[in-house]
Each structure stands twice: as C-alpha cells, then as structure tokens.
C-alpha atoms as a PDB file:
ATOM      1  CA  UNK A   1       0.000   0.000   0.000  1.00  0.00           C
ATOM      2  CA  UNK A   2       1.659   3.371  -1.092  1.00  0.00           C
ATOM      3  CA  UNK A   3       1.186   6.560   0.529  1.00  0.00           C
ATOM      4  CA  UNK A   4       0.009   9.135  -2.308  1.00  0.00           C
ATOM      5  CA  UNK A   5       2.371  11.961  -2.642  1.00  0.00           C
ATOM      6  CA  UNK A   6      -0.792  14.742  -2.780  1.00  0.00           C
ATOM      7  CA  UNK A   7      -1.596  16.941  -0.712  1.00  0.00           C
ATOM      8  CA  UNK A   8      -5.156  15.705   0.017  1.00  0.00           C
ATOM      9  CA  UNK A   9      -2.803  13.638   2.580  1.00  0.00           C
ATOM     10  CA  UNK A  10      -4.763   9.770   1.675  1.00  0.00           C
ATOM     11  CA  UNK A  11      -3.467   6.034   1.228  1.00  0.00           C
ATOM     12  CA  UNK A  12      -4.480   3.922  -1.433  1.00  0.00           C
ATOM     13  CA  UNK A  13      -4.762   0.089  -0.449  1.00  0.00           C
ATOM     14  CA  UNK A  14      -3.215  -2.338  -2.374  1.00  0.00           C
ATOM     15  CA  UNK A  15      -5.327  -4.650  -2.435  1.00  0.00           C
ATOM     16  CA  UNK A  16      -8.368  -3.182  -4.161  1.00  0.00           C
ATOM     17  CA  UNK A  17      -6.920   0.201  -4.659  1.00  0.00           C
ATOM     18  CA  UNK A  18      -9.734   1.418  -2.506  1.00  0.00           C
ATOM     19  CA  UNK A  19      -8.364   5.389  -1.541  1.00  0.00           C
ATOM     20  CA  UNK A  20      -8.291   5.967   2.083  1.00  0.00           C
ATOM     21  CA  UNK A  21      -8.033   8.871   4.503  1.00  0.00           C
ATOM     22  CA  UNK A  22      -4.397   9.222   6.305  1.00  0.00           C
ATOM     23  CA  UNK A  23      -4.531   7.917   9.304  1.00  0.00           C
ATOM     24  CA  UNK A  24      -7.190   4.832   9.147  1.00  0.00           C
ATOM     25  CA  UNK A  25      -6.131   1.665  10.404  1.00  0.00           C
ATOM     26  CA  UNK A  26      -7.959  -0.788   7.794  1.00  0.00           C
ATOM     27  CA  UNK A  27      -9.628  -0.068   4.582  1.00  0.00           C
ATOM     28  CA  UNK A  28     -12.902   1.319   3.727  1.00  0.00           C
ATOM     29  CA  UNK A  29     -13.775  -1.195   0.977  1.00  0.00           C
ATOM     30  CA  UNK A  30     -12.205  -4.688   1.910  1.00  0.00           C
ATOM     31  CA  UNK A  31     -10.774  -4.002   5.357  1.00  0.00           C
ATOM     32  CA  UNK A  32      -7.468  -4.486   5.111  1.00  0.00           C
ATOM     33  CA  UNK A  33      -5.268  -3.216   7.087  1.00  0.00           C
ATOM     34  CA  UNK A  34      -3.086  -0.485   5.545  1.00  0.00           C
ATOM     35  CA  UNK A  35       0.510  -0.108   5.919  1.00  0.00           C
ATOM     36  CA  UNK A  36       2.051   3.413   5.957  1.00  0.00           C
ATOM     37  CA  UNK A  37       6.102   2.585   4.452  1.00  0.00           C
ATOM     38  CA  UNK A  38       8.036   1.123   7.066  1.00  0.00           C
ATOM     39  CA  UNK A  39       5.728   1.395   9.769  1.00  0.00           C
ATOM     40  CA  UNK A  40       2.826   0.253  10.591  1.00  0.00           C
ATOM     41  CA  UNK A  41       1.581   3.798  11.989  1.00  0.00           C
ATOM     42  CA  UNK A  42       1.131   7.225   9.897  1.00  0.00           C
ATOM     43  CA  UNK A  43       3.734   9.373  10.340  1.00  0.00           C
ATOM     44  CA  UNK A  44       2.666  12.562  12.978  1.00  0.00           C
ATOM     45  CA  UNK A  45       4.945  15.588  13.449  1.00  0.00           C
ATOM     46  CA  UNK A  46       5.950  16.219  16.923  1.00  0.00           C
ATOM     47  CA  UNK A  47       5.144  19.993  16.336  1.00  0.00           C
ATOM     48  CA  UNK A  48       1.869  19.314  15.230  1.00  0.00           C
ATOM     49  CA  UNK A  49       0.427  17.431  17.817  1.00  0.00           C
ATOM     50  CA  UNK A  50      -1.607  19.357  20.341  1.00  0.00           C
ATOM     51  CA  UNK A  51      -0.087  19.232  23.802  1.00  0.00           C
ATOM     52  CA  UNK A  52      -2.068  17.657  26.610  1.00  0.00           C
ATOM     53  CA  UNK A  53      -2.991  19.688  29.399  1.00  0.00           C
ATOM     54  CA  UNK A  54      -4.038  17.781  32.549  1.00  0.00           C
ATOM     55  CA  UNK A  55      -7.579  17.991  33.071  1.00  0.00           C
ATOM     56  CA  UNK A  56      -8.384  21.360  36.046  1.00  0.00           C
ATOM     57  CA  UNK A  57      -8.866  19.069  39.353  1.00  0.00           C
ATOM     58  CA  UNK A  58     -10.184  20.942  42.476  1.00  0.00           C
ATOM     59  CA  UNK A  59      -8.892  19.949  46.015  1.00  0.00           C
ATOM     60  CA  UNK A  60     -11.018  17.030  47.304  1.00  0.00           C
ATOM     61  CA  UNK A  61     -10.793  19.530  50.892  1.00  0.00           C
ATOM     62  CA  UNK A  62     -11.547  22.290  48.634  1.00  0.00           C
ATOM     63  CA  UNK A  63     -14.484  21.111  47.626  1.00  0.00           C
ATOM     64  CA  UNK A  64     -15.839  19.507  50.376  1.00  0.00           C
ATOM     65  CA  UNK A  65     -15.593  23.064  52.364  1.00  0.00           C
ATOM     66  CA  UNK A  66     -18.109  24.037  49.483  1.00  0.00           C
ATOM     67  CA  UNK A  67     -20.474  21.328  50.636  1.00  0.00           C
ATOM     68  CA  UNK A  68     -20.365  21.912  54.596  1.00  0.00           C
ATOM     69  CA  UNK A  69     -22.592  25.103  54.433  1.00  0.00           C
ATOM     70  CA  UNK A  70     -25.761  23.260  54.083  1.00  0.00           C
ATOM     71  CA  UNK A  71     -25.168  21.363  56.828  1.00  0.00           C
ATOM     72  CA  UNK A  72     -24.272  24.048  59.411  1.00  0.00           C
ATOM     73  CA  UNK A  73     -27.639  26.082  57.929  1.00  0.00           C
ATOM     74  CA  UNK A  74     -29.665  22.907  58.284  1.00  0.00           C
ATOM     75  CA  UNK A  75     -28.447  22.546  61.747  1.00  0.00           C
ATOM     76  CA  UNK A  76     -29.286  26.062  62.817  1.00  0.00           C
ATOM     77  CA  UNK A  77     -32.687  25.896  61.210  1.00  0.00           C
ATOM     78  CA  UNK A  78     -33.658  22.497  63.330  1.00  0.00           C
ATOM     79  CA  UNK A  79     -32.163  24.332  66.419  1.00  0.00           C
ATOM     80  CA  UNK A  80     -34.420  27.312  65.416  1.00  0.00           C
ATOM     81  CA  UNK A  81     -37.062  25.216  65.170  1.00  0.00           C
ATOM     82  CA  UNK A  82     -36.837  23.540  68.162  1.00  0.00           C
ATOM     83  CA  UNK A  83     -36.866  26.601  69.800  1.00  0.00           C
ATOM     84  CA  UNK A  84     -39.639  28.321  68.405  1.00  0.00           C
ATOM     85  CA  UNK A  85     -41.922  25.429  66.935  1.00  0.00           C
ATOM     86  CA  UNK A  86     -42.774  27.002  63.882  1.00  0.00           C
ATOM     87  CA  UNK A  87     -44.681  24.757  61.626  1.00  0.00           C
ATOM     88  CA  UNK A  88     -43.317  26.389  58.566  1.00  0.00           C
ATOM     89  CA  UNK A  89     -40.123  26.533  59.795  1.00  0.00           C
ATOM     90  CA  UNK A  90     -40.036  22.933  58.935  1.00  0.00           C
ATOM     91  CA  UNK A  91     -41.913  22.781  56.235  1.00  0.00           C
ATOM     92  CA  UNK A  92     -38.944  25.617  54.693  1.00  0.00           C
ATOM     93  CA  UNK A  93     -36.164  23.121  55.982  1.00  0.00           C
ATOM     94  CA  UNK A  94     -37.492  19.805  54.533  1.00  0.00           C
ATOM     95  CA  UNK A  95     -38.205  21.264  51.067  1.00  0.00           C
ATOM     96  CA  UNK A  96     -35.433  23.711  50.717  1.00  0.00           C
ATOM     97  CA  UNK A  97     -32.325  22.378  53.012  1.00  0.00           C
ATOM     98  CA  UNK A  98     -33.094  18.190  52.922  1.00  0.00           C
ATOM     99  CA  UNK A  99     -32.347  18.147  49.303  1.00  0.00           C
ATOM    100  CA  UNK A 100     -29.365  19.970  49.195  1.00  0.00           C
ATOM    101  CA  UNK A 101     -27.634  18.757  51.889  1.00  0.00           C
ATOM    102  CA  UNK A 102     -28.593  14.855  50.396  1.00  0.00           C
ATOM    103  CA  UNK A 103     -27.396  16.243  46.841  1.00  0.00           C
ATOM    104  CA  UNK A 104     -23.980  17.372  48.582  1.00  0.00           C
ATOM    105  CA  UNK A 105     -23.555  13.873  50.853  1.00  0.00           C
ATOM    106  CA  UNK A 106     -24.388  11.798  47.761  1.00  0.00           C
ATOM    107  CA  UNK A 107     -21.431  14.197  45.333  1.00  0.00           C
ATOM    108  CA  UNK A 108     -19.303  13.262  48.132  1.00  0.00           C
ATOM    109  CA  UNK A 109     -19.542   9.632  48.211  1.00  0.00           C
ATOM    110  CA  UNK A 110     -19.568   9.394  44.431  1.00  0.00           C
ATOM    111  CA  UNK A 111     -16.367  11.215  44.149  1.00  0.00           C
ATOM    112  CA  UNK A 112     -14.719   9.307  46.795  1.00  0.00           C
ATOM    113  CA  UNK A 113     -15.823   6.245  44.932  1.00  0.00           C
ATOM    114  CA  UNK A 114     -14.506   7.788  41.441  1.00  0.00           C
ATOM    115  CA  UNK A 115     -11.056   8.271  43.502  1.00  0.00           C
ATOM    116  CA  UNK A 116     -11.123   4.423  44.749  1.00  0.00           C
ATOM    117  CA  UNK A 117     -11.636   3.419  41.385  1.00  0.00           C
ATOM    118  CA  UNK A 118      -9.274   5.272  39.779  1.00  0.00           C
ATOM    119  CA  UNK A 119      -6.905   4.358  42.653  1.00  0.00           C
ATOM    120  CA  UNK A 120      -7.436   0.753  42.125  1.00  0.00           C
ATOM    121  CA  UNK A 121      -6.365   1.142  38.621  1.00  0.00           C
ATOM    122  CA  UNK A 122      -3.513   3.180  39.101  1.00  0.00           C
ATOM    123  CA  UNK A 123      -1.597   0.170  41.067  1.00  0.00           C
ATOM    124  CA  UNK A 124       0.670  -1.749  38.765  1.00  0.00           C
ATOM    125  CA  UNK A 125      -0.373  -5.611  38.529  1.00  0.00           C
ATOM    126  CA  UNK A 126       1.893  -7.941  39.663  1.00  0.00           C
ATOM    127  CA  UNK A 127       2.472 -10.901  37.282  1.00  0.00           C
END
C-alpha cells in the first residue's frame, strides 16, 4: 500500500486500490489493514500534535468546604425550630435544606468512589 504523494494527505490500499483517509487503520472497501512505508503507523509531526494539558482538578478539601454550608444552615434551622416550633419553619427546611444537603452527601460519596476506582487502577499488577 503506497502513501500518495498529494496533498489531500490519503493512502491507497493495495489490495483493491480502494483510496483511504491518512490515518485509518484498515480499509474502507475490503478491510485491510493499511501499511504506511516502514511502519505500521502514519507518520505525525511532533510539532503538530496538540499538547495535553491535565484535566483542572479541584482539592477534594476544597471542595468539600463548598459542601459543609448546608449542613451548618440545616443545623441552625432544626435548632431554630426547636426553639420556636414554627410549623413552617419545617416545612422551609425539609423542602429547601433536605435536598441539598442529600445532593452534597451523595457528590461526596460518588467522588470518593470515582477516587477508589481510579486508585485501584492506578496500582501496577503484579504478574
């Protein structure tokens, strides 16, 4: 299989001269797998290839600290409304404060299971 010299940047495939986009593993037409010279992979300039950037993490502490005022305000509320026995009072905190402070606890465990995970498969087998 030849790489065409064109600037259109494809590979024609030897076996049923099927042209093919630079870069494909196999052929369109019969599925053969193409072969780019002497390697098996297209060539890619260093220069050209995009960098990758590490994907913006936030603190696991960072973030909790943005999940602990719910549950300080939900605390004051119920003392509030202990004290004063305000039937709306409650009514406010189940249907306002509940929710949010179960959204936050749930976040939290499913990013410490993400981190577990990702911790699990960050340990090298041993063979």
């Amino acid at each position: 299989m030849d790489q065409d010299s064109d600037s259109d940047k494809s590979v024609i495939c030897q076996n049923c001269s099927t042209k093919n986009s630079f870069g494909s593993y196999e052929c369109i037409n019969c599925r053969e797998v193409l072969e780019y010279g002497d390697t098996d992979e297209p060539y890619i300039d260093v220069d050209k290839v995009p960098e990758k950037k590490e994907p913006y993490r936030t603190n696991w502490f960072r973030r909790s600290l943005f999940y602990i005022p719910p549950f300080i305000i939900l605390l004051f509320m119920l003392t509030y409304y202990l004290y004063c026995q305000e039937p709306y009072l409650l009514l406010l905190i189940i249907i306002i404060f509940m929710p949010w402070a179960s959204f936050c606890t749930i976040d939290i465990y499913n990013e410490s299971k993400r981190r577990e995970e990702t911790r699990k498969l960050d340990v090298p087998k041993q063979e």
